[in-house]
Structures are given as structure tokens and as C-alpha cells.
C-alpha atoms as a PDB file:
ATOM      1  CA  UNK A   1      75.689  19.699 -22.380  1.00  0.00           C
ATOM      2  CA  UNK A   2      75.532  17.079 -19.736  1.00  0.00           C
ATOM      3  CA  UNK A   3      73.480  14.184 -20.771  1.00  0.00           C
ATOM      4  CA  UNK A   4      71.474  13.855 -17.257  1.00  0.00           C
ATOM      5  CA  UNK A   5      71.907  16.491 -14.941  1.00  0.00           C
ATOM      6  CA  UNK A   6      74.266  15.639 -12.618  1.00  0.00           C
ATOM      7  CA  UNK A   7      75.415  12.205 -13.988  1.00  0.00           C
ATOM      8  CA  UNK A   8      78.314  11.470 -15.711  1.00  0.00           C
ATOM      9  CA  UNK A   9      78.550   9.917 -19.044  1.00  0.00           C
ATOM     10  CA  UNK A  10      80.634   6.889 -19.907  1.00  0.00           C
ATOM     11  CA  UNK A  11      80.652   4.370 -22.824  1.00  0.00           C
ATOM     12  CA  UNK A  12      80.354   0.961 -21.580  1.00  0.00           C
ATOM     13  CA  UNK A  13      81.044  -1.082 -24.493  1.00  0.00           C
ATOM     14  CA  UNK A  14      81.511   0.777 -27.826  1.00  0.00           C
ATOM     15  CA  UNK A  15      78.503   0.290 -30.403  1.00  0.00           C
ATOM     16  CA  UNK A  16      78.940   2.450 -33.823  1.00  0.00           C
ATOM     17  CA  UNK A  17      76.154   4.240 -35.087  1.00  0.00           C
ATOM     18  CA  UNK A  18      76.745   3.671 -38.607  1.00  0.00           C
ATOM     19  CA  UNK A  19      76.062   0.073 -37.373  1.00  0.00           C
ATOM     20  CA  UNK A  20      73.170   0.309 -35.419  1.00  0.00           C
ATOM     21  CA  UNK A  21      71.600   2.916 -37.193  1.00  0.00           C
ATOM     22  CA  UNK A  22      72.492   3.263 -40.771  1.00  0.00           C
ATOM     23  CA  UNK A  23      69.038   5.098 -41.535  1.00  0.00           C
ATOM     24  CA  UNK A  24      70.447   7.788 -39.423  1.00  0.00           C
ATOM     25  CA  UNK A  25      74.187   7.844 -39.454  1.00  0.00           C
ATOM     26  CA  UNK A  26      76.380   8.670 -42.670  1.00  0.00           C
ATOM     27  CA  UNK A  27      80.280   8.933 -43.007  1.00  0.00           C
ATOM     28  CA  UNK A  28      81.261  12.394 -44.935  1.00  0.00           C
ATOM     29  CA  UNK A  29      85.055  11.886 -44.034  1.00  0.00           C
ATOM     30  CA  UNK A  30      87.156   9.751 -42.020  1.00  0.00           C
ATOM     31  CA  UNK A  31      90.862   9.836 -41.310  1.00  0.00           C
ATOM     32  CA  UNK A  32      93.285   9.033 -38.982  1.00  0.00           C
ATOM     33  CA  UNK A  33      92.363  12.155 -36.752  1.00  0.00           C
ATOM     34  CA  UNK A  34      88.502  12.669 -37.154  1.00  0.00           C
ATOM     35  CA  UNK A  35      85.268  10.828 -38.535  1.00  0.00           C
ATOM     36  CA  UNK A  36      82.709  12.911 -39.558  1.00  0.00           C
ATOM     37  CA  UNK A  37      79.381  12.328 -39.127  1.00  0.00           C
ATOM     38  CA  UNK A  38      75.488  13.430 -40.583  1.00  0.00           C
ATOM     39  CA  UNK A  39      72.548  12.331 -38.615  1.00  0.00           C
ATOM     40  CA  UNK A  40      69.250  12.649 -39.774  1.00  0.00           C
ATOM     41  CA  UNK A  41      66.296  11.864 -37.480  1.00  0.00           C
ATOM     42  CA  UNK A  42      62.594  12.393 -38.167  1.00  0.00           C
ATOM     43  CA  UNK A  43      60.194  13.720 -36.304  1.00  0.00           C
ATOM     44  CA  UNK A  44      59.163  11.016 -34.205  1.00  0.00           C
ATOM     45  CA  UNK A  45      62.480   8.635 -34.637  1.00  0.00           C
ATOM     46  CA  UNK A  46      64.557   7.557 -33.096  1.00  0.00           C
ATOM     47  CA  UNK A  47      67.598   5.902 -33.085  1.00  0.00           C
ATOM     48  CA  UNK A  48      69.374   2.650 -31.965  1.00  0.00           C
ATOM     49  CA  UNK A  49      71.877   2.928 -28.768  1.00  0.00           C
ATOM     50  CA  UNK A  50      75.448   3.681 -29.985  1.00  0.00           C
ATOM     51  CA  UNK A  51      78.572   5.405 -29.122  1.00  0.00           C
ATOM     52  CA  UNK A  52      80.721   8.384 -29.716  1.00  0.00           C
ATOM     53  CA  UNK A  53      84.192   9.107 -28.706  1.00  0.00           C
ATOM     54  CA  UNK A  54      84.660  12.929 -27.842  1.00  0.00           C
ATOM     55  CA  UNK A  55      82.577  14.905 -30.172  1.00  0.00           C
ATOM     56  CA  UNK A  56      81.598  18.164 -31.489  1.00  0.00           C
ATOM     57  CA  UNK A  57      77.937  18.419 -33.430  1.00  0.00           C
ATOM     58  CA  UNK A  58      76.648  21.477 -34.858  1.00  0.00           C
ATOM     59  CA  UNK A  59      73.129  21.703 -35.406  1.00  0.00           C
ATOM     60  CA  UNK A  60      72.207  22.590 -38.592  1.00  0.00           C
ATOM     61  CA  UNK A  61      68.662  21.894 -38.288  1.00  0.00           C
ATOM     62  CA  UNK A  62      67.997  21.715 -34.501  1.00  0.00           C
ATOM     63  CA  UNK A  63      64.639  20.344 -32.564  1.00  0.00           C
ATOM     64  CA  UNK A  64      63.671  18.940 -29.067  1.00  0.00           C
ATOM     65  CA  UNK A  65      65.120  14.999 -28.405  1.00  0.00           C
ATOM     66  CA  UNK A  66      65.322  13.283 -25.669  1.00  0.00           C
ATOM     67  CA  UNK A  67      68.748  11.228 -24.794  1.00  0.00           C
ATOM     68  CA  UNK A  68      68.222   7.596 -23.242  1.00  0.00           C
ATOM     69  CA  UNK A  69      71.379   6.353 -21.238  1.00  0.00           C
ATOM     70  CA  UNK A  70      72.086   2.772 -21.241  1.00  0.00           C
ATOM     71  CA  UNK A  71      71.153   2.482 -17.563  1.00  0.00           C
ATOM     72  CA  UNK A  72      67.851   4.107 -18.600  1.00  0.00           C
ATOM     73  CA  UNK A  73      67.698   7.187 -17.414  1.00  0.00           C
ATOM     74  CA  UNK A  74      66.803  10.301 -20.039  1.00  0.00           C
ATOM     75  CA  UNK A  75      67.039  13.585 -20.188  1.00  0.00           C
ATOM     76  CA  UNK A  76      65.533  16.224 -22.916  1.00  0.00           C
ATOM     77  CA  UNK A  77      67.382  19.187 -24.872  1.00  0.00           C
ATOM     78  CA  UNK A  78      66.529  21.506 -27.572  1.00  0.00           C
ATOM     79  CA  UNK A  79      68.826  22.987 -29.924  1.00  0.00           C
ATOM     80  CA  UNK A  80      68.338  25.740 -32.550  1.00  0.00           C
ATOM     81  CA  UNK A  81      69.627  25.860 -35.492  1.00  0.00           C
ATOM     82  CA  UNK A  82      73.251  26.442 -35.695  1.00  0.00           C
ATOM     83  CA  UNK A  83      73.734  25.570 -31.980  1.00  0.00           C
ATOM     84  CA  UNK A  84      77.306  23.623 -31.337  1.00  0.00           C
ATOM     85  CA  UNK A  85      78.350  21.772 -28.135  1.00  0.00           C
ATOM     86  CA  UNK A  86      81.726  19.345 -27.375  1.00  0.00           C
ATOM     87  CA  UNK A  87      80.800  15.878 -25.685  1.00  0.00           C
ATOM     88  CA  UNK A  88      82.918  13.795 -23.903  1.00  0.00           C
ATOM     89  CA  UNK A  89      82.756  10.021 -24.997  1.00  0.00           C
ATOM     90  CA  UNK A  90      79.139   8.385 -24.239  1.00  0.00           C
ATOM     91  CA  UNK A  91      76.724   5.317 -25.414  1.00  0.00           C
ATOM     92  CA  UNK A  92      73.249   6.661 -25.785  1.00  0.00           C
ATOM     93  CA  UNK A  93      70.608   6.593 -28.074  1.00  0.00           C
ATOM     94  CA  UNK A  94      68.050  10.170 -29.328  1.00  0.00           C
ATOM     95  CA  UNK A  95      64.650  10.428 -29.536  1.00  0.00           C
ATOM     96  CA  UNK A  96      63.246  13.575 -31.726  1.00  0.00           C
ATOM     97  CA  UNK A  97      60.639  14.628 -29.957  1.00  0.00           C
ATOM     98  CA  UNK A  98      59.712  17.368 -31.881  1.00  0.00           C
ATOM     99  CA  UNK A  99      58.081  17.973 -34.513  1.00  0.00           C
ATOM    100  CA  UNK A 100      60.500  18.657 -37.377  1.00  0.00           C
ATOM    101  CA  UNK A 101      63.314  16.835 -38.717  1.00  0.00           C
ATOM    102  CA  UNK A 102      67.004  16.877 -37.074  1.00  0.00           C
ATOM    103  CA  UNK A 103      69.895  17.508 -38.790  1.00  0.00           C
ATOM    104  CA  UNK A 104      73.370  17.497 -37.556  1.00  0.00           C
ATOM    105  CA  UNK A 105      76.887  16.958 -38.861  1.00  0.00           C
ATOM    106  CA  UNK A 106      78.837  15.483 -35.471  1.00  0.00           C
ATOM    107  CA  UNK A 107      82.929  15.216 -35.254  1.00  0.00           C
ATOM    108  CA  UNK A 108      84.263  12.290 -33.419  1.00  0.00           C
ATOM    109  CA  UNK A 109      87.957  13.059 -31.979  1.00  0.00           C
ATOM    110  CA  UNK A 110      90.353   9.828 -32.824  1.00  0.00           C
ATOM    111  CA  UNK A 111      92.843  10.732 -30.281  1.00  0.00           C
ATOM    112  CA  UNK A 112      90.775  11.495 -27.179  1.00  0.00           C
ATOM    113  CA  UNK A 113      91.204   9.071 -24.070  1.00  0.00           C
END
């Protein structure tokens, strides 16, 4: 998934979600390959900019959100449940649009560029 159509995503200064948004953001693991990640997100919520480095997120429960970019565009997605996509490194921050909670366990690659 592309975060705007047509634009490419890039992480201008690094900001960690467990950080910005500890309401939303949890560490399950961490090593020196892979952090994992569970976000939670409300219906309604959202949460504060932040970063990832190349990720994979499954869905577990999935709903609409919209993505804000830092140079403010936004784009919208929904996701079922189950759904699971690969991200390059970014700095955005998710709006749940919808009307049911989000919940989503996201892997964050150590070792990608």
C-alpha cells in the first residue's frame, strides 16, 4: 500500500510511536533484528505523527483510517480483518475513521536501509 497515490514515502526525522503515542503503541518483543509492535486505535482516534522503519502489520481487527503525511497530504484505506501489507520506512500519523476499534500487531525490520 502506497501511502498517497503516487507519492513516495520517506521519514524525515525519526519520531517513535511508543513515544508519541503510548496510548496506542505497545512493545511485545524487541531484539536485535525486529521490534514488534500492537496498536490500538479507537474509533474516532487518532494518533500522534511517528515513524516506522520497513514494516509488516497484519490486521487483526481492521477498519477505515486515514494516513496524514508530514507535508499534509492524506490518503484513506480500509483493511479487513486479517489483511497484511510490507511498508517501506515512513513518518505519518492514522486516523480511524471508522467506526470500530483497530487492532494491529506491526513488525519493524532493524536491518532495512
Amino acid at each position: 500500500m502506497a501511502p498517497v497515490a503516487g507519492r513516495e514515502a520517506t521519514v524525515l526525522t525519526y519520531i517513535d510511536p511508543i513515544e508519541s503515542s503510548p496510548n496506542n503503541y505497545r512493545v511485545l518483543l524487541e531484539n536485535e533484528h525486529v521490534r514488534v509492535l500492537r496498536m490500538t486505535l479507537k474509533a474516532g482516534e487518532s494518533d500522534e505523527q511517528h515513524s516506522h522503519p520497513a514494516m509488516t502489520v497484519c490486521f487483526v481487527k481492521g477498519g477505515k483510517i486515514r494516513i496524514h503525511l508530514p507535508d499534509g497530504q492524506a490518503d484513506e484505506a480500509d483493511f479487513s480483518d486479517g489483511d497484511v501489507l510490507w511498508h517501506e520506512a515512513w513518518t505519518h500519523r492514522i486516523e480511524n475513521i471508522g467506526d470500530s476499534p483497530i487492532l494491529s500487531f506491526i513488525v519493524e525490520d532493524k536491518h532495512a536501509p
